[in-house]
Protein backbone atom coordinates (compact mmCIF):
# COMPACT_ATOMS: atom_id res chain seq x y z
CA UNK A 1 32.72 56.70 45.66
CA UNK A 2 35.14 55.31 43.56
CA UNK A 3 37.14 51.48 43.32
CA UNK A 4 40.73 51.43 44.20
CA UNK A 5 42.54 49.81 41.43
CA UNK A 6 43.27 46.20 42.70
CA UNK A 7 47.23 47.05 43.67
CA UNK A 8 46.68 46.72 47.34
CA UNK A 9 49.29 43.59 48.62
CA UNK A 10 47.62 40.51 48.54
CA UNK A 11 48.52 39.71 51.70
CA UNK A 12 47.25 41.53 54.58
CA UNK A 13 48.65 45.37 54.27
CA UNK A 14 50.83 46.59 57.17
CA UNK A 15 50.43 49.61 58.71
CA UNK A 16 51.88 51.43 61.92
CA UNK A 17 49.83 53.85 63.71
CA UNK A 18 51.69 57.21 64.85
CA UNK A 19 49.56 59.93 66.85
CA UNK A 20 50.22 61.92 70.28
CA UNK A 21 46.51 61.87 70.90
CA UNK A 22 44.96 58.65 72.49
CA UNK A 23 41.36 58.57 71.26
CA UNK A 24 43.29 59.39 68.03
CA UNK A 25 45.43 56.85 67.78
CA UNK A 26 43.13 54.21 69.29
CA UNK A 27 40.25 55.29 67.44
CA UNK A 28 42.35 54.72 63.84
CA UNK A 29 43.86 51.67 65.19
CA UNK A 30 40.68 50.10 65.31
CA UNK A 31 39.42 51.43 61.68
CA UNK A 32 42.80 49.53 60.32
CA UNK A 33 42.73 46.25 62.28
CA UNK A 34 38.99 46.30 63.02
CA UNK A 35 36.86 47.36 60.24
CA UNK A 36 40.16 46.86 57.34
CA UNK A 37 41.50 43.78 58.70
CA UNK A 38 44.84 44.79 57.93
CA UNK A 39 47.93 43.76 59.89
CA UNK A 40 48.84 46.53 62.65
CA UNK A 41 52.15 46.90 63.76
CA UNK A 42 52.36 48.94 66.25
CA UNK A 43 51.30 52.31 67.40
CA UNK A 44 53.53 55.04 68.23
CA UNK A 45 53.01 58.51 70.21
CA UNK A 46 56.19 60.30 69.27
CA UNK A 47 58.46 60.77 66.30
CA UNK A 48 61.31 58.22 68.60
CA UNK A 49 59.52 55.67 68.36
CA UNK A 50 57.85 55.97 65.25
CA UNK A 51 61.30 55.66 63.54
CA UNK A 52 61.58 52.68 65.64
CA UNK A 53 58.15 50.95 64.09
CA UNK A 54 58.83 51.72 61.00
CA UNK A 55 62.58 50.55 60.46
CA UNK A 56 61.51 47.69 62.17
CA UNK A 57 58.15 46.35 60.79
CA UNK A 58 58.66 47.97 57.15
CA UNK A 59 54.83 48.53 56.86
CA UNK A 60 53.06 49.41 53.29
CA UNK A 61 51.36 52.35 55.46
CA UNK A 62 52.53 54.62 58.13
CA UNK A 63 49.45 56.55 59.47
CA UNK A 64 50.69 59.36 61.13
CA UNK A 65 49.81 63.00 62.89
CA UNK A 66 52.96 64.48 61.75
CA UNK A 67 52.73 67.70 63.98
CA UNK A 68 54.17 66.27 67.60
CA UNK A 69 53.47 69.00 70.05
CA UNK A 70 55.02 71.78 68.34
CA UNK A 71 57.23 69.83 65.95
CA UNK A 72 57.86 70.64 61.87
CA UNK A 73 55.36 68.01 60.57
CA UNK A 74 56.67 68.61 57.26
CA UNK A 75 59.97 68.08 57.91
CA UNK A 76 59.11 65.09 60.04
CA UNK A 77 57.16 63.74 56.35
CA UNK A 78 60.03 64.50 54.52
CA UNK A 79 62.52 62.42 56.93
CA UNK A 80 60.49 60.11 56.69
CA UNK A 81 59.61 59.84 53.36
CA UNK A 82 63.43 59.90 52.61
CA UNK A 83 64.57 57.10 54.97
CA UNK A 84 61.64 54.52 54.10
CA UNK A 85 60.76 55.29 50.34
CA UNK A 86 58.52 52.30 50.64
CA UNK A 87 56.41 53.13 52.95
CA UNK A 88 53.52 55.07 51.87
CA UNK A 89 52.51 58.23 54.55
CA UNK A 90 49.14 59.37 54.41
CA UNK A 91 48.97 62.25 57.19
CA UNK A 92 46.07 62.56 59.38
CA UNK A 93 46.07 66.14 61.49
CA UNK A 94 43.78 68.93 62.29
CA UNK A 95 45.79 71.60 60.70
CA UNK A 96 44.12 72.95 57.76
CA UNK A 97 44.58 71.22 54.99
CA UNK A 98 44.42 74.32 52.58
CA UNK A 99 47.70 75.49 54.18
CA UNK A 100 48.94 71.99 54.72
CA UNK A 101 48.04 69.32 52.45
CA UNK A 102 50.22 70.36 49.15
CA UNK A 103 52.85 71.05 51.27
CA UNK A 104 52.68 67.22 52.82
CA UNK A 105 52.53 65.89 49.80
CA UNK A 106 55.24 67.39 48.05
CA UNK A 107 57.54 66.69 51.54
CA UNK A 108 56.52 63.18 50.27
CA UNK A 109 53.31 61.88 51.70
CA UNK A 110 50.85 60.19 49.64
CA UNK A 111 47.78 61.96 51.18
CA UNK A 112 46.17 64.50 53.73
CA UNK A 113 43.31 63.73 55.85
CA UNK A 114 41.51 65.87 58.00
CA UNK A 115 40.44 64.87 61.62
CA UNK A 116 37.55 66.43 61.50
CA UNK A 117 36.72 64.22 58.22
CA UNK A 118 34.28 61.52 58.70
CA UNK A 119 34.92 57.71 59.21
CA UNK A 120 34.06 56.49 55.94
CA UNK A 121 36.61 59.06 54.21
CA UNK A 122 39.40 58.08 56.34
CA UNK A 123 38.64 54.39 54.98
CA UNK A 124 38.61 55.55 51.88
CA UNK A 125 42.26 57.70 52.09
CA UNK A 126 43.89 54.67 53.52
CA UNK A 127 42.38 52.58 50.66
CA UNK A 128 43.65 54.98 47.82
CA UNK A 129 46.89 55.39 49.54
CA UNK A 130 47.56 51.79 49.67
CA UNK A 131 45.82 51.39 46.02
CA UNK A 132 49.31 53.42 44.64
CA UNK A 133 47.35 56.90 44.48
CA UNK A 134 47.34 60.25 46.29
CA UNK A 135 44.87 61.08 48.32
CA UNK A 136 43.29 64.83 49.26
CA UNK A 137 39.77 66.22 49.66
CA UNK A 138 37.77 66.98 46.52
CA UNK A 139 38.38 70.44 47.47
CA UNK A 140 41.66 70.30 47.70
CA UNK A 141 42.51 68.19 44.65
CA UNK A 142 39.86 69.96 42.61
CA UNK A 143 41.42 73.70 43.43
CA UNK A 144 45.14 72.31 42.35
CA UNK A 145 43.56 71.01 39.00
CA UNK A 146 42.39 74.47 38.55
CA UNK A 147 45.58 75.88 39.02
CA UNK A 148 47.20 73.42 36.67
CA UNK A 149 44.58 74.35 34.01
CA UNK A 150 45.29 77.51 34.63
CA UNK A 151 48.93 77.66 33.97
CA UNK A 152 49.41 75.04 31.63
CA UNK A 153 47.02 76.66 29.08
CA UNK A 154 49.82 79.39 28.31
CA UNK A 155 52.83 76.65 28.03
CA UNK A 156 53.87 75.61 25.00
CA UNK A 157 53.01 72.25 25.26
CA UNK A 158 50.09 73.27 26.63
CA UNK A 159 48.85 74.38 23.61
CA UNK A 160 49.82 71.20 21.73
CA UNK A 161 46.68 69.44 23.62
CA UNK A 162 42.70 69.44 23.29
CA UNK A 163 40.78 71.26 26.61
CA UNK A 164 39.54 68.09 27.36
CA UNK A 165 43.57 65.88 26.89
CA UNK A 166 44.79 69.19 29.21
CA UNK A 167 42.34 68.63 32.19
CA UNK A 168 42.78 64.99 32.14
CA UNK A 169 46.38 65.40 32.16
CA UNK A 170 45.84 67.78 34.71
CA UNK A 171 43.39 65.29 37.18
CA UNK A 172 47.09 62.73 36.27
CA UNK A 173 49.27 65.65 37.57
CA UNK A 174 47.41 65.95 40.84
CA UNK A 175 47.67 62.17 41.80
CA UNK A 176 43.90 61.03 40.24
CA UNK A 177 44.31 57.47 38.74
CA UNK A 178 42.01 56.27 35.40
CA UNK A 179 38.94 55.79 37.66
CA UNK A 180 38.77 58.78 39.59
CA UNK A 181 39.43 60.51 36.30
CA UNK A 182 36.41 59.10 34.55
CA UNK A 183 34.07 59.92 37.53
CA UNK A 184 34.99 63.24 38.17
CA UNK A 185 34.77 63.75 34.41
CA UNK A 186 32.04 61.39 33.89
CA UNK A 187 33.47 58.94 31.33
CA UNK A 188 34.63 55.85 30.65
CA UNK A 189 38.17 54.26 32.00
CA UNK A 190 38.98 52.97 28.75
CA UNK A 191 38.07 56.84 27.29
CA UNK A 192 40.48 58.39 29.89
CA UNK A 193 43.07 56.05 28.39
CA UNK A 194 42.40 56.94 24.78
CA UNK A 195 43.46 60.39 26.06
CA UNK A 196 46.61 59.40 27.49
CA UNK A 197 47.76 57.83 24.94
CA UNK A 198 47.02 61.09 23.07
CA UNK A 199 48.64 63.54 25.34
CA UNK A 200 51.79 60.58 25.34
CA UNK A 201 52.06 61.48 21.07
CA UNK A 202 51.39 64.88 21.45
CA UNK A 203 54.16 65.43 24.01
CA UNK A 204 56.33 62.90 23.16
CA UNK A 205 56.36 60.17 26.35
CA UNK A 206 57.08 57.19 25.93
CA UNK A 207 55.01 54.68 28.46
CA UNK A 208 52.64 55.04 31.33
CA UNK A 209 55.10 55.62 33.83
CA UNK A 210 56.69 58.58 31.76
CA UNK A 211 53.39 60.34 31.49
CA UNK A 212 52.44 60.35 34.98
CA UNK A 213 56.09 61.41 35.86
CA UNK A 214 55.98 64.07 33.39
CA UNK A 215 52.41 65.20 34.89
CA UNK A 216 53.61 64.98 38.12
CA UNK A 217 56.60 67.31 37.47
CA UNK A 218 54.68 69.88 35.66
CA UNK A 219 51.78 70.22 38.21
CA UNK A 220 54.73 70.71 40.51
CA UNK A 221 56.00 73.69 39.03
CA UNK A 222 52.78 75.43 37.82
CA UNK A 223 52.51 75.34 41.52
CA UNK A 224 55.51 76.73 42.20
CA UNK A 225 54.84 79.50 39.63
C-alpha cells in the first residue's frame, strides 16, 4: 500500500461526518477521530444540516453518503462541490461503484468508497483524499486507465508519445499521483517524473500543474467518447 505524499495540513485535518445510517456514521466517526486523530466537526444525517456543518466548520474533508433516502447523490456532490470548492468529498455509499464512482467524481468528489470495503481501505481513501489525490478501487481506476489507453492511442497527440509516456499519462489522467504511478507500474518516483517531463515537451505543457490539468481534461473526454 502506497505513502500519501506529505500534503496533508499540518495541523490536525477537519472533517464532518454526513450519513443517514447510525452504525454508519458512528462507525466512520470513530475511524476519523479515533484511529486518525483528526479533528471532527460534526456529524450530520441529512443534506440540511450537512450544509450547515460544512459552511460553518470549513473542514479539509466532508465524508459523506450522498444518496439521502431517495435523493440525487450526484447532484447533492455537485452542490456541494460547487458551494465549498475547498472542501474535499470523498463519498462513501453502497451503490455500486461501477455505475457510480466516475460519475461522483466528475460531479466533483475526490473519491468513491464502497461500504462494503474493508476498514483499512476506508483509512486509506480518506488519507489519499486529504493527501491532494483521487481516490477509487483498483478496479475502478484500473478499468478507466484502460479506457484512456484505449482512446488516446488513435489521437493525434496520442501518437506523439512512447506506450510507456501514454499509460503514465494515462494513471495522471485518472487522479494517480508519482507514487501510485511507480507501484502500479513498478518503477521508480523519480522515473515516473522523467516521463512527465517527456510527455510536458512532447505535448507542449508548460509546468506540473498544466500537465495534470491537461490529463485530467483528456481522460474526461475519452470518457465521454
Amino acid at each position: 500500500m502506497k505513502t500519501v505524499p506529505n500534503v496533508i495540513p499540518a495541523r490536525r485535518p477537519r472533517v464532518v461526518v454526513a450519513d443517514d445510517s447510525t452504525v454508519a456514521r458512528e462507525g466512520i466517526a470513530a475511524i476519523v477521530a479515533g484511529e486518525l486523530g483528526y479533528a471532527l466537526c460534526g456529524l450530520a444525517t441529512d443534506q440540511e444540516t450537512t450544509n450547515e456543518l460544512v459552511e460553518k466548520h470549513l473542514p479539509d474533508l466532508l465524508v459523506i453518503e450522498p444518496f439521502f433516502g431517495h435523493h440525487d447523490g450526484i447532484f447533492i456532490v455537485k452542490q456541494l462541490a460547487t458551494r465549498f470548492p475547498g472542501t474535499r468529498i470523498l463519498a462513501v455509499s453502497r451503490q455500486p461503484e461501477e455505475i457510480y464512482a466516475e460519475r461522483a467524481l466528475h460531479a466533483g468528489a475526490s473519491g468513491y468508497w464502497m461500504k462494503t470495503g474493508t476498514r483499512e481501505k476506508l483509512i486509506h481513501a480518506i488519507r489519499t483524499v486529504l493527501g491532494g489525490e483521487l481516490y477509487v478501487s483498483p478496479q475502478v481506476a484500473l478499468r478507466a486507465v484502460h479506457q484512456i489507453v484505449e482512446h488516446s492511442a488513435t489521437h493525434p497527440n496520442g501518437r506523439k508519445l512512447t506506450d510507456r509516456e501514454l499509460h503514465v499519462f494515462a494513471l495522471t489522467g485518472a487522479g494517480f499521483g508519482t507514487s501510485r504511478i511507480a507501484q502500479e507500474l513498478r518503477i521508480s518516483p523519480r522515473t515516473v517524473e522523467t516521463y512527465h517531463e517527456h510527455i510536458k515537451l512532447k505535448l507542449g505543457y508548460r509546468d506540473a500543474d498544466a500537465l495534470h490539468h491537461g490529463a485530467r481534461e483528456w481522460s474526461e473526454l475519452n470518457h465521454r467518447t
